[in-house]
Protein backbone atom coordinates (compact mmCIF):
# COMPACT_ATOMS: atom_id res chain seq x y z
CA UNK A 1 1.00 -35.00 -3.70
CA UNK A 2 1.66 -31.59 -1.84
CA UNK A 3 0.41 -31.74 2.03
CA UNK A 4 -2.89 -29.17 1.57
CA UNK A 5 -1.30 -26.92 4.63
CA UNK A 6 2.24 -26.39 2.67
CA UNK A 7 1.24 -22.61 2.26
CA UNK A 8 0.81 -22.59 6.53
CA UNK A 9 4.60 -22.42 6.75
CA UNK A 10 5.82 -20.71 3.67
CA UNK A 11 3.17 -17.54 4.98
CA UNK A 12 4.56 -17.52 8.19
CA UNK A 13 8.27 -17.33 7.28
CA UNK A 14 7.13 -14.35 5.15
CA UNK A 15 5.08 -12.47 8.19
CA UNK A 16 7.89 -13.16 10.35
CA UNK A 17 10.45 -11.79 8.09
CA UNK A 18 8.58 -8.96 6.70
CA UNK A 19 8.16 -7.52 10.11
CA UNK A 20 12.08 -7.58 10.65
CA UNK A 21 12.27 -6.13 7.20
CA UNK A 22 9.73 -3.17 8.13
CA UNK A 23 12.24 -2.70 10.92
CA UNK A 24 15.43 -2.13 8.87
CA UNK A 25 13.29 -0.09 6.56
CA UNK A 26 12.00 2.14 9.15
CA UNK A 27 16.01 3.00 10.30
CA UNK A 28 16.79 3.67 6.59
CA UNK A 29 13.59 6.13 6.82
CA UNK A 30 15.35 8.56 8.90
CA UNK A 31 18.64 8.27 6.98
CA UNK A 32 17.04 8.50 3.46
CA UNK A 33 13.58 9.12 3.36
CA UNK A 34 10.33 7.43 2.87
CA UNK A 35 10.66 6.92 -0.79
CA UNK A 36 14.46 5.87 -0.71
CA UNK A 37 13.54 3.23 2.04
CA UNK A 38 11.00 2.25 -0.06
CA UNK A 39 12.65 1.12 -2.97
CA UNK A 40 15.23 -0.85 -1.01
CA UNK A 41 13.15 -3.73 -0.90
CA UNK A 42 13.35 -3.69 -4.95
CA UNK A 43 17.28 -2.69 -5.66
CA UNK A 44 18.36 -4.80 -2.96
CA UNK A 45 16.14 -7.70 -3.17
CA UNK A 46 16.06 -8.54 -6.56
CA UNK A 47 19.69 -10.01 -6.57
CA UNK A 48 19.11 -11.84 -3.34
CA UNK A 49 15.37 -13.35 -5.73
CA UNK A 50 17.55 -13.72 -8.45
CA UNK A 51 19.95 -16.00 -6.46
CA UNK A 52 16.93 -17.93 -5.06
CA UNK A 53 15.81 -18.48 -8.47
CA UNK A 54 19.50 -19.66 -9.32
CA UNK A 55 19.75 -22.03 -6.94
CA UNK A 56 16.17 -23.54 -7.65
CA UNK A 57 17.00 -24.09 -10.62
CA UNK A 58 20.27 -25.69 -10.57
CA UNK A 59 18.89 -28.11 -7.83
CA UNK A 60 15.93 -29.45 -9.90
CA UNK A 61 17.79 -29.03 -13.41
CA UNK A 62 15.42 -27.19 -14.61
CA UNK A 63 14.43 -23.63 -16.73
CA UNK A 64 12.88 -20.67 -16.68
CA UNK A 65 9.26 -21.17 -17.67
CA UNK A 66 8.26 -19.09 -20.86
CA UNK A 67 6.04 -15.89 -20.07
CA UNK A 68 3.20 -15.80 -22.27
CA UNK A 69 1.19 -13.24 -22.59
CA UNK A 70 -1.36 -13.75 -19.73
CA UNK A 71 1.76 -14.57 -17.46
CA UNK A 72 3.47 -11.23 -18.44
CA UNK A 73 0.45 -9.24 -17.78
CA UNK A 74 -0.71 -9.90 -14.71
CA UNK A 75 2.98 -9.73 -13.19
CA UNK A 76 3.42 -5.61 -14.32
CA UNK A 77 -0.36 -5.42 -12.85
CA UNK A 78 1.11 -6.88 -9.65
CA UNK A 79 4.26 -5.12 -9.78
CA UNK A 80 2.66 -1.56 -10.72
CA UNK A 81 -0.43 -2.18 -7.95
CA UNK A 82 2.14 -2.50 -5.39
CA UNK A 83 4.35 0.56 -5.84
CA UNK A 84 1.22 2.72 -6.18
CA UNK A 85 -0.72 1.24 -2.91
CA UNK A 86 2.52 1.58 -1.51
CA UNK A 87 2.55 5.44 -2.04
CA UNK A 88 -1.36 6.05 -0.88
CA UNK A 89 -0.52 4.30 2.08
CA UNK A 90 2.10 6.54 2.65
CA UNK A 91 -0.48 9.43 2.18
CA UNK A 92 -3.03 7.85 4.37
CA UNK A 93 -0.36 7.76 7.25
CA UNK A 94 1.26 11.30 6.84
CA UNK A 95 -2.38 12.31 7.34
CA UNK A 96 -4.11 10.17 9.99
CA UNK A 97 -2.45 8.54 12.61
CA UNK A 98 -0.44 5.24 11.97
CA UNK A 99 -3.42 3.02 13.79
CA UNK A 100 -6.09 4.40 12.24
CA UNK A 101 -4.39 4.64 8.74
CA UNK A 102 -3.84 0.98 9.34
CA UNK A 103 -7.05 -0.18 10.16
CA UNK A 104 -8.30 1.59 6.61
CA UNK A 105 -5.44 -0.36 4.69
CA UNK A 106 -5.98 -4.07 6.44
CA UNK A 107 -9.17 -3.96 5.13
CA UNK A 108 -7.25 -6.40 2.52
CA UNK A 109 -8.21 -10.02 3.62
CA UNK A 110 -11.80 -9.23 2.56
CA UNK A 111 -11.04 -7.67 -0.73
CA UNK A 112 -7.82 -10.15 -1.31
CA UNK A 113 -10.98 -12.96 -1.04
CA UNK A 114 -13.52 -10.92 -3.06
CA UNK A 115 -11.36 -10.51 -5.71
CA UNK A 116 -9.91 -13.66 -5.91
CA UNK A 117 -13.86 -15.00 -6.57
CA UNK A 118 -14.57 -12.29 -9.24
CA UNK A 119 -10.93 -12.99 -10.74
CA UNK A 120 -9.44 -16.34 -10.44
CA UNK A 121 -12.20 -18.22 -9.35
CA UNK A 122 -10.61 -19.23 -6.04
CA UNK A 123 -13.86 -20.17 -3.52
CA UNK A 124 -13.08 -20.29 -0.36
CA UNK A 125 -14.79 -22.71 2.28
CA UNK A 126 -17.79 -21.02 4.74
CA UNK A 127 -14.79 -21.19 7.96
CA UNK A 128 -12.48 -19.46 5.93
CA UNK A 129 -14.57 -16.58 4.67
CA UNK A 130 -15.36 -16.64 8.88
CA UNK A 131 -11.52 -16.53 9.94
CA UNK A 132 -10.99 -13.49 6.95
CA UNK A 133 -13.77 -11.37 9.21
CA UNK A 134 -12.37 -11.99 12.15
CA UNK A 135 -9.01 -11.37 11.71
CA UNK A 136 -9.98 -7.91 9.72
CA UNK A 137 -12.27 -7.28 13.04
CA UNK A 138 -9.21 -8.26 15.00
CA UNK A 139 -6.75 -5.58 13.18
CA UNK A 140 -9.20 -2.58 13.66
CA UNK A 141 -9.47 -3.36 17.16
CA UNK A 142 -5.91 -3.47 17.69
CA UNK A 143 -5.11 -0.44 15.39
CA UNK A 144 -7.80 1.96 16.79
CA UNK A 145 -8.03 3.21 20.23
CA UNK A 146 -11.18 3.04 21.67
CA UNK A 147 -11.81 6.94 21.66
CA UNK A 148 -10.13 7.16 17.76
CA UNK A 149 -13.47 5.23 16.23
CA UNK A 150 -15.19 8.85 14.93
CA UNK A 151 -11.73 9.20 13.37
CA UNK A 152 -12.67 6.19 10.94
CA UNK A 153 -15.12 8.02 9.35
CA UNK A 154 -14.11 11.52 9.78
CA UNK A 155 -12.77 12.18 6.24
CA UNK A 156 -14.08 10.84 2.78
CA UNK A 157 -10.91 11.57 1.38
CA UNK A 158 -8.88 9.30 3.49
CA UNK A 159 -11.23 6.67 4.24
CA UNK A 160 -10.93 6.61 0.24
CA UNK A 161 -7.76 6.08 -0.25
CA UNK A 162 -6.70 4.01 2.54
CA UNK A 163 -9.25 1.35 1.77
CA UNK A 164 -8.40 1.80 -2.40
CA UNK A 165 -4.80 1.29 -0.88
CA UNK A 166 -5.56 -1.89 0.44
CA UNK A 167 -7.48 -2.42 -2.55
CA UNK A 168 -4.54 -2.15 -4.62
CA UNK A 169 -2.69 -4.10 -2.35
CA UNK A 170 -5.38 -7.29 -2.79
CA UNK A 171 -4.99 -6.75 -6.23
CA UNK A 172 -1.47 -6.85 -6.55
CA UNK A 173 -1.99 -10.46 -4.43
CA UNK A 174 -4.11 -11.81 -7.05
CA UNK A 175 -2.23 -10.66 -9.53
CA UNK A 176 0.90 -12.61 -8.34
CA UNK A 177 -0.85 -15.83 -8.06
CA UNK A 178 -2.28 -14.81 -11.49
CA UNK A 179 0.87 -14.66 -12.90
CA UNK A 180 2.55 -17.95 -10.96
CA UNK A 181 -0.93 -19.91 -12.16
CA UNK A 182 -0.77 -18.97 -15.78
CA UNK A 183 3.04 -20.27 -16.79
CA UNK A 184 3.01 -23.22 -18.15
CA UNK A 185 5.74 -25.48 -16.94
CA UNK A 186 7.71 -25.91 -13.76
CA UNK A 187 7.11 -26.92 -10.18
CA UNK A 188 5.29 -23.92 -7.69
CA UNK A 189 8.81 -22.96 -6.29
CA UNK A 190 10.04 -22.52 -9.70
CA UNK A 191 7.11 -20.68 -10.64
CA UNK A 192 6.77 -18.75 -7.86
CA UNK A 193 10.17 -17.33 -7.87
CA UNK A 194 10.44 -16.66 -11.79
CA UNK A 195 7.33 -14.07 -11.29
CA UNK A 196 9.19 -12.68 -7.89
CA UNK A 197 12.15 -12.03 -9.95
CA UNK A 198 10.15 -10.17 -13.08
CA UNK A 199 8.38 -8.57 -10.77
CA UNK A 200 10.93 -6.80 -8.85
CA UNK A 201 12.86 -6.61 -12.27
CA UNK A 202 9.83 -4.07 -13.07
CA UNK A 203 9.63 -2.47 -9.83
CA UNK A 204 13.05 -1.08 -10.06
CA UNK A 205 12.89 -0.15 -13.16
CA UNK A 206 10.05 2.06 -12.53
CA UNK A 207 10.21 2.86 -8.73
CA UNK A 208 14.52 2.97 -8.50
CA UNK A 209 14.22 4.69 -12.61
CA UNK A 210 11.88 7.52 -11.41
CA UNK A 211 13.44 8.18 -8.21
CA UNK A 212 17.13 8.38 -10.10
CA UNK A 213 15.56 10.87 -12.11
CA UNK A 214 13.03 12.85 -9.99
CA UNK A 215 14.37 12.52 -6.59
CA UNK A 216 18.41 11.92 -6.64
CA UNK A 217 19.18 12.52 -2.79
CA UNK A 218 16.68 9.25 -2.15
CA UNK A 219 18.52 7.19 -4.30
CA UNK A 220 21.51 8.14 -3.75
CA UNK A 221 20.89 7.87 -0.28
CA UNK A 222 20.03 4.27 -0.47
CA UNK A 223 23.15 3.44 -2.36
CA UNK A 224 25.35 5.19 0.42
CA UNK A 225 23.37 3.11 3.12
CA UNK A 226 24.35 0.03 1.10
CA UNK A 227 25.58 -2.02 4.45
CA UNK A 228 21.99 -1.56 6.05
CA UNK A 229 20.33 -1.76 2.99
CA UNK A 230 21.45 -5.40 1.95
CA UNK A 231 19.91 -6.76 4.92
CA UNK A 232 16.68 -4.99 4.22
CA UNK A 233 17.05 -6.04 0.95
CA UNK A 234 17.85 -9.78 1.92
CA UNK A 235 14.81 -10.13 4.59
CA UNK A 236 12.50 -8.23 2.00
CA UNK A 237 13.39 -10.91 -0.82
CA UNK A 238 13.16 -14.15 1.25
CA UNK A 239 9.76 -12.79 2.72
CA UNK A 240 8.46 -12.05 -1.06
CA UNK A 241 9.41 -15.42 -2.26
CA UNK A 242 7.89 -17.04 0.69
CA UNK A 243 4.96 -14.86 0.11
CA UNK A 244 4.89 -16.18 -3.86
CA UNK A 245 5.30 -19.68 -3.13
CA UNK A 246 2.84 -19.56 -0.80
CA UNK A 247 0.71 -17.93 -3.60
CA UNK A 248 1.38 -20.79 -5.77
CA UNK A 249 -0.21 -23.34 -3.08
CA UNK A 250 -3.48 -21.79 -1.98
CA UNK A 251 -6.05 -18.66 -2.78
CA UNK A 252 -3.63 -15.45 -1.76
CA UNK A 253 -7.17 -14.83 0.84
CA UNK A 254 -5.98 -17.17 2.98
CA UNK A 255 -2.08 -16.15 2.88
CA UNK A 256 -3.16 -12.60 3.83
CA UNK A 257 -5.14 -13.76 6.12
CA UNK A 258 -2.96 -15.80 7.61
CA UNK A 259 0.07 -12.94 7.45
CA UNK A 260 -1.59 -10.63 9.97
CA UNK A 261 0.09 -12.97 12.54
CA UNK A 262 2.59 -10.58 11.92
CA UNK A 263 0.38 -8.03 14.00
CA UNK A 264 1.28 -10.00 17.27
CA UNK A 265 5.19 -10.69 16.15
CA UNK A 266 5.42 -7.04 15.85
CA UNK A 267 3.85 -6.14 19.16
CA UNK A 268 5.80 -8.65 21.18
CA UNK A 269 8.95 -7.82 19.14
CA UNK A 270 8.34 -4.06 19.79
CA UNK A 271 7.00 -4.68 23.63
CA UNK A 272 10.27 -6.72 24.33
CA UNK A 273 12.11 -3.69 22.85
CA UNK A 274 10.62 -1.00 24.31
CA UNK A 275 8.90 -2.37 27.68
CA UNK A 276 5.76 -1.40 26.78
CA UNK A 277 2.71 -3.11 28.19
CA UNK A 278 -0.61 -3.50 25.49
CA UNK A 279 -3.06 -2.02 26.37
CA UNK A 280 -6.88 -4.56 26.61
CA UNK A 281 -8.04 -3.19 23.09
CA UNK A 282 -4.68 -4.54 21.64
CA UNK A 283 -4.76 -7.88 23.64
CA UNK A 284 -8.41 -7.98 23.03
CA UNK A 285 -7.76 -7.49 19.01
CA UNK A 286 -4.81 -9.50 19.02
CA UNK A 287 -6.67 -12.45 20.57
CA UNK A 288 -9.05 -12.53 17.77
CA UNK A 289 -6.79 -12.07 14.98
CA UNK A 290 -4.96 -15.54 16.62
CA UNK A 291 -8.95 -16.93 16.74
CA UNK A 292 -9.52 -16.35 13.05
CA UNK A 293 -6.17 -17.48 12.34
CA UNK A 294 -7.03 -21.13 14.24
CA UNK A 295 -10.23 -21.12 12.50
CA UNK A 296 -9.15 -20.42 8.81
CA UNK A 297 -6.52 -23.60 9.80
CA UNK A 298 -9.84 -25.73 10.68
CA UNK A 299 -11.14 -25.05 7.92
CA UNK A 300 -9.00 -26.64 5.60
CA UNK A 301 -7.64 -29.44 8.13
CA UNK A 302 -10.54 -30.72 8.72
């Protein structure tokens, strides 16, 4: 019988090493671009999943479950949801600044937990739908400046396609767990990994395929960087197969949820690294995003 909090650790391992993942990937940025940073975390982290996978699988003796077609479907939704939010996102922030193009795309939680109703059937308790609004309240305090709130709604256009960017996003959440719920055999790490593995087998076919042919000095770039790139690569594939596992163990609503604690890693990482004090919106937002985080815990400790 798996302990009913499993997914607590697994989600926090993958908020703590996404954020130092987001930090090699913004150094490659400079060096190779937006789009060639991007698809580091595919090229580079599907042999690092692929080894994961391995080693799962020599340790419990075990195979790779069969894909069926339900399996296979929603893993090229997931994969193909997450290269495209990927790329409005990076629209939304080349036009609005990086706060409030934030605060449009962390409107996930709620539509992670919406759609995992409407889709998979995964009901979440009356605390947990609580802890989802608070830490989504939490993020937009943090991320906007008190004076930047006409900003929110200051353009259709962008208010658009930041929130269908965290849309897309959610989706590509529920998709994942989708995916890992549908095969038929094998334990959740087993699972979990075999759909990480197809999925960033996709995603570099299409993302590190069109780049190769459409945009050569990215790609080439990222093999050049190769040294920098393997650690991004590394951090970005032990953070997706934490995030998949922890998929596999509870409604992706409350991993999301849970993975904004990666909103006060990143200040204190950056603070320590820069000396910068927060300013009272961002300990203020910050404070409730750890609130919601205690109560969506509660809620399924109690």
């Amino acid at each position: 019988m798996l302990h009913p909090l499993l997914w607590v650790p697994f989600t926090a391992v993958a908020a703590a090493t996404q954020v130092v993942r987001n930090g090699a990937q913004a150094s490659l940025t400079g060096k190779i671009g937006t789009l060639g940073a991007t698809q580091v975390r595919f090229v580079y982290g599907l042999p690092f999943a692929a080894l994961f996978l391995a080693a799962v699988l020599v340790v419990a003796g075990a195979r790779v479950p069969p894909f069926g077609p339900a399996s296979l479907a929603w893993t090229v939704t997931g994969a193909i949801c997450q290269i495209v939010g990927t790329a409005m996102m990076l629209v939304v922030m080349g036009r609005r600044a990086f706060g409030v193009a934030y605060a449009y795309i962390k409107t996930e939680p709620v539509i992670v937990a919406l759609l995992g109703v409407a889709l998979l059937g995964d009901h979440l308790p009356l605390l947990a739908w609580l802890a989802v609004g608070m830490v989504t309240a939490g993020v937009l305090i943090v991320s906007v400046k008190p004076g930047e709130y006409s900003a929110l709604f200051g353009e259709g256009g962008m208010i658009m396609a930041g929130i269908v960017s965290g849309a897309l996003f959610g989706l590509s959440s529920i998709a994942f767990r989708g995916a890992i719920e549908a095969l038929p055999e094998g334990g959740f790490l087993i699972r979990s990994l075999s759909v990480l593995v197809l999925t960033l087998t996709v995603q570099t076919f299409l993302l590190g395929g069109w780049l190769a042919l459409r945009n050569r000095p990215a790609f080439i770039g990222s093999l050049r960087e190769w040294r920098e790139s393997l650690g991004a690569g590394f951090m970005g594939a032990l953070s997706s197969a934490c995030f998949f596992t922890a998929f596999a163990l509870t409604p992706a609503a409350n991993v999301r949820t849970l993975a904004l604690v990666e909103l006060p890693m990143a200040a204190m990482l950056s603070g320590r690294l820069s000396g910068k004090v927060l300013a009272r919106h961002e300990f203020a937002g910050m404070a409730l995003v750890l609130t919601g985080v205690a109560v969506l815990l509660g809620s399924y400790a109690a």
